[in-house]
Protein backbone atom coordinates (compact mmCIF):
# COMPACT_ATOMS: atom_id res chain seq x y z
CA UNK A 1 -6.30 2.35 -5.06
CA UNK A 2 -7.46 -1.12 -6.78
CA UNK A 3 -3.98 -2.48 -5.44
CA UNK A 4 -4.64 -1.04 -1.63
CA UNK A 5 -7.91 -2.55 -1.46
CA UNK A 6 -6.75 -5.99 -2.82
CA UNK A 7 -3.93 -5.37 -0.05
CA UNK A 8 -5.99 -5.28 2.71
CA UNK A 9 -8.91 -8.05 1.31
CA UNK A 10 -5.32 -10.44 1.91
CA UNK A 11 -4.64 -9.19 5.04
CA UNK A 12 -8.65 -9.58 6.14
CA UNK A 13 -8.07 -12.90 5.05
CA UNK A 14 -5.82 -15.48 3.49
CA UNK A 15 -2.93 -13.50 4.99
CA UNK A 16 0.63 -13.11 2.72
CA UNK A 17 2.03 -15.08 4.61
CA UNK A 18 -0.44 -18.47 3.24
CA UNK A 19 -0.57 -16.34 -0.05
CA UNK A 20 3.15 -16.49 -0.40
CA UNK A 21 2.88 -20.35 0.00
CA UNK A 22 -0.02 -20.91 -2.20
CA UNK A 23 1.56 -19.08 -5.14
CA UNK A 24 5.52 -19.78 -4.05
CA UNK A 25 6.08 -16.07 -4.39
CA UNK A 26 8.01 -14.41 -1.09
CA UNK A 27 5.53 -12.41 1.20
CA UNK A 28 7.47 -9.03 0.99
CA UNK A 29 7.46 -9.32 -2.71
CA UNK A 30 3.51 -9.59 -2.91
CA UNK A 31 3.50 -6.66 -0.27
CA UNK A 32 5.75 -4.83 -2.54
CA UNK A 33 3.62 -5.62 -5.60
CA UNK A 34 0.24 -4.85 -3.99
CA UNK A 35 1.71 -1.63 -2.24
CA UNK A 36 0.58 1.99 -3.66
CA UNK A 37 3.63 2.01 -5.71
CA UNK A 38 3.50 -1.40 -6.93
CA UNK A 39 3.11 -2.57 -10.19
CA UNK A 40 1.69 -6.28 -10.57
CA UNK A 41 1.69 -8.48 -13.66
CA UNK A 42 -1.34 -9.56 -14.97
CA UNK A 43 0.42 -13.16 -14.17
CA UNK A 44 0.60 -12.30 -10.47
CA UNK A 45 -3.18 -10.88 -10.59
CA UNK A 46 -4.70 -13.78 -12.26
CA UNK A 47 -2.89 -16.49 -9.49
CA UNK A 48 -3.56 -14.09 -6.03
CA UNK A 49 -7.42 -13.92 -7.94
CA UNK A 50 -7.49 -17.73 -8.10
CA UNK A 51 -6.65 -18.17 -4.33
CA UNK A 52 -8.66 -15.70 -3.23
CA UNK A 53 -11.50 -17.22 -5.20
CA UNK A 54 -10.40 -20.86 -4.04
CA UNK A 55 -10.25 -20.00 0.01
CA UNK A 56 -13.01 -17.23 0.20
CA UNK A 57 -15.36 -19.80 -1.75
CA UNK A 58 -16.67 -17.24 -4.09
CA UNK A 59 -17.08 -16.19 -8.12
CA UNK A 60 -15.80 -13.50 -9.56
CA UNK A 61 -17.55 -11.72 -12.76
CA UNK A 62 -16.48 -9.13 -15.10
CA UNK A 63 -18.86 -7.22 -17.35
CA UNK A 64 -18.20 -5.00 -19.78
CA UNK A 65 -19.92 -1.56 -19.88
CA UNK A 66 -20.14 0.62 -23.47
CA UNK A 67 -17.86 3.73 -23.89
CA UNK A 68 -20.32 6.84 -24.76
């Protein structure tokens, strides 16, 4: 679900098209990666994180919550 909702953040956005570019990856391959059956790299992740980050202008925090 993660991987639709990054899917369509792009789309709202950046676009794959100007994704592709920024990260010299082809568009159908990042549509393929971010599709329901996809399966990213943590590699591919961390670089469409840093656009998206760079050309939406905004930070990104993780936290880590206990296991009970």
């Amino acid at each position: 679900m993660a991987r639709l909702v990054l899917r369509d953040l792009i789309n709202a956005t950046v676009g794959f098209e100007e994704l592709a570019v920024e990260i010299a990856k082809p568009s159908k391959s990042l549509h393929r990666m971010l599709s329901a059956k996809g399966n990213p790299t943590m590699d591919n992740l961390t670089i469409i994180f840093k656009v998206l980050r760079q050309k939406l202008n905004v930070e990104i925090e993780v936290h880590t919550v206990p296991c009970h």
